[in-house]
Protein backbone atom coordinates (compact mmCIF):
# COMPACT_ATOMS: atom_id res chain seq x y z
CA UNK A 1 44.31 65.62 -4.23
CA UNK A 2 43.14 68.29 -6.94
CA UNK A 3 39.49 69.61 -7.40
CA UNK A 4 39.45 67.43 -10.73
CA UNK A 5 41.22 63.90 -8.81
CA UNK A 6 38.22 63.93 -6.57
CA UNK A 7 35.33 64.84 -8.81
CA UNK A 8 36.64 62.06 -11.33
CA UNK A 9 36.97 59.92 -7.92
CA UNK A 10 33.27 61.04 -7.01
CA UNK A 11 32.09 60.05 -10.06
CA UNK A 12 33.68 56.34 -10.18
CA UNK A 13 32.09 55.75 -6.94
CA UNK A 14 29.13 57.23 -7.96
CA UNK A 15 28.85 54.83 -11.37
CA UNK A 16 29.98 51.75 -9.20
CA UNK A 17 27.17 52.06 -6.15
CA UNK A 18 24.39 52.59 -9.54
CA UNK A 19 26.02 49.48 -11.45
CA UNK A 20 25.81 47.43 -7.68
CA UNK A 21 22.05 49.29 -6.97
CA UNK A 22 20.81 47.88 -10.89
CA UNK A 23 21.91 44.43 -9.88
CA UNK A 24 19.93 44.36 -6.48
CA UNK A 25 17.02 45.36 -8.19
CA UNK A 26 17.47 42.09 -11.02
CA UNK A 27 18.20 40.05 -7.85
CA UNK A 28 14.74 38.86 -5.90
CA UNK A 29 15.18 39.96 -2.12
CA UNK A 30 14.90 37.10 0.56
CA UNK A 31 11.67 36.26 1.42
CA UNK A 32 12.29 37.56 5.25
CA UNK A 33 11.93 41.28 3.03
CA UNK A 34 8.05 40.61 2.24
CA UNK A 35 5.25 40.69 4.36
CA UNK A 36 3.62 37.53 4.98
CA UNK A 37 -0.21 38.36 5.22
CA UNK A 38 -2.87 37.24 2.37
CA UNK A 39 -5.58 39.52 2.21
CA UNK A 40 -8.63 38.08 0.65
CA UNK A 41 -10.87 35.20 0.99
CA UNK A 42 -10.88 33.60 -2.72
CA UNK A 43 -7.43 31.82 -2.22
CA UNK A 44 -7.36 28.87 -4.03
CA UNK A 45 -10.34 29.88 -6.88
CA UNK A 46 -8.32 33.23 -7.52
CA UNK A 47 -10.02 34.31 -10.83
CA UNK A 48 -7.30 36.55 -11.27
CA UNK A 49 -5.06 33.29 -11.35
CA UNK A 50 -7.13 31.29 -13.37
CA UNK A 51 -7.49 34.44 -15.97
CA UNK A 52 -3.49 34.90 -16.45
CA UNK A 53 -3.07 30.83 -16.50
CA UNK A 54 -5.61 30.63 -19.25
CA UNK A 55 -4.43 33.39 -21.34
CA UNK A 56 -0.79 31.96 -21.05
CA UNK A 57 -1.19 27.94 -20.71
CA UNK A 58 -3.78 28.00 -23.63
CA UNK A 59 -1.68 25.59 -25.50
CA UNK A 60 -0.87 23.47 -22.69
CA UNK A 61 -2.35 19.66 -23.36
CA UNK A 62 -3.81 20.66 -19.51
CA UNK A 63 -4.31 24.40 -18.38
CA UNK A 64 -3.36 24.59 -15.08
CA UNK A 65 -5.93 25.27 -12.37
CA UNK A 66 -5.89 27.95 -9.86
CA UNK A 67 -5.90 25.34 -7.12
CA UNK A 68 -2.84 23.72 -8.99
CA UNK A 69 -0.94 26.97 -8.81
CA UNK A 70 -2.10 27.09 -4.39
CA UNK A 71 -0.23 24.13 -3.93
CA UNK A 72 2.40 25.28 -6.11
CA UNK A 73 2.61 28.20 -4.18
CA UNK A 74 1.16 26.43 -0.34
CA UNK A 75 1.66 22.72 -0.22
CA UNK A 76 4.22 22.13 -3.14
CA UNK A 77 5.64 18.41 -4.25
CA UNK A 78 8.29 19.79 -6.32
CA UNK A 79 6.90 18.26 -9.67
CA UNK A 80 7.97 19.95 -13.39
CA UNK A 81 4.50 20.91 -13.39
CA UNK A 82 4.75 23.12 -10.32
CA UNK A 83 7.39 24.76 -11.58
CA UNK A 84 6.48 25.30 -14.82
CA UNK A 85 3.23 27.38 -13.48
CA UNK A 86 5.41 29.19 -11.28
CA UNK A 87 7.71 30.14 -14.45
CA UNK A 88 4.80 31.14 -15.77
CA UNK A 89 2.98 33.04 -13.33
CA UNK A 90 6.98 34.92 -12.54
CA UNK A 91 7.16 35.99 -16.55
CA UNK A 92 3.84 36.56 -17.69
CA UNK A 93 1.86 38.10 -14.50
CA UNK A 94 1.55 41.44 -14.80
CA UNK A 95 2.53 44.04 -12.01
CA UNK A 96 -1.68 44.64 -11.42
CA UNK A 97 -2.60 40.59 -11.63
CA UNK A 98 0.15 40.31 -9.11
CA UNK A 99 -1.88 42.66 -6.54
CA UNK A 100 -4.86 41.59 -7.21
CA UNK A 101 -3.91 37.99 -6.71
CA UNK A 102 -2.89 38.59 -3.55
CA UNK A 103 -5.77 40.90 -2.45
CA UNK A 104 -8.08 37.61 -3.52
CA UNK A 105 -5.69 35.26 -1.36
CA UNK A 106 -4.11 33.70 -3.34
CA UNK A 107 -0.34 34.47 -1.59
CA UNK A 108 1.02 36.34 0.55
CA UNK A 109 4.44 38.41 -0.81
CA UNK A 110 6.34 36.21 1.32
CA UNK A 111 4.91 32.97 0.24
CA UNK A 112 5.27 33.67 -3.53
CA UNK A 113 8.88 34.82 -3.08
CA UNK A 114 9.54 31.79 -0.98
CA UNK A 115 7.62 29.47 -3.69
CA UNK A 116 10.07 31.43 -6.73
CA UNK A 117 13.37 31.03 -4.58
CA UNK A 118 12.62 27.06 -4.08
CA UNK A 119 12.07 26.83 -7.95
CA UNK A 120 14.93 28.93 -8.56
CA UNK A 121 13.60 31.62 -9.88
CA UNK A 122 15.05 34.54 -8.33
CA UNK A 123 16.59 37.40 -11.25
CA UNK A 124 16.02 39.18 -13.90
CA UNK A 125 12.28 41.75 -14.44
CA UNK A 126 9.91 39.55 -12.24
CA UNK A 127 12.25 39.94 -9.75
CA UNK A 128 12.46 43.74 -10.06
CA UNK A 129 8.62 43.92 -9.97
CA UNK A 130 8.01 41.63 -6.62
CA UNK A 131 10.92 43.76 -4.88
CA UNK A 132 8.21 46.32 -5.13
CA UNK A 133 6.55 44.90 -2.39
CA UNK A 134 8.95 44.02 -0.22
CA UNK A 135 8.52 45.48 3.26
CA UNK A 136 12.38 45.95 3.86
């Protein structure tokens, strides 16, 4: 093979293990890949919680409580509602409420990736910023 047959070949393999690395990323990991330890003590009153569901639920006939999104997350029934507040909380949390959620509590990594998977939720930039956290 000539010097220019394998650089050309280097740099198809190269493009195609980027292209396959960008879709991982869009792709939440399993939650096996996430620790499964909430830190804090606020849990279910998470003010960070109720701050992000306010600001994005205000025109919701009924704002959705922090405990609401706990058992969303915890003990969940697998009502609309549920999953509408985990939509929510998956595209409108930012990368700092999601930490500080947690620190309060509310989740641990592993049970807020389990909670997304059950819903469905599982691509696109949520996804990219929970795989941040992922312990594997």
């Amino acid at each position: 093979m000539s010097d220019k047959s394998q650089e050309m070949a280097g740099k198809d393999t190269h493009a195609t293990k980027t292209k396959q690395m960008a879709q991982n990323l869009d792709e939440l990991k399993a939650p096996e890949a996430f620790d499964n330890e909430a830190s804090g003590q606020v849990g279910k009153n998470s003010p960070t919680v109720e701050g992000r569901l306010r600001m994005s639920c205000a025109g919701w006939k009924r704002i959705p409580t922090p405990e609401e999104f706990y058992r969303a997350v915890h003990e969940p029934t697998g009502n609309d509602r549920e999953t509408a507040i985990l939509l929510t909380w998956y595209h409108e949390a930012e990368t700092l409420e999601q930490v500080k959620a947690r620190l309060e509590g509310a989740y641990s990594w592993r049970e807020l990736v389990q909670a997304l998977h059950r819903v469905g939720l599982t691509r696109g930039e949520g996804a990219r910023q929970i795989n941040r956290f992922a312990v594997t």
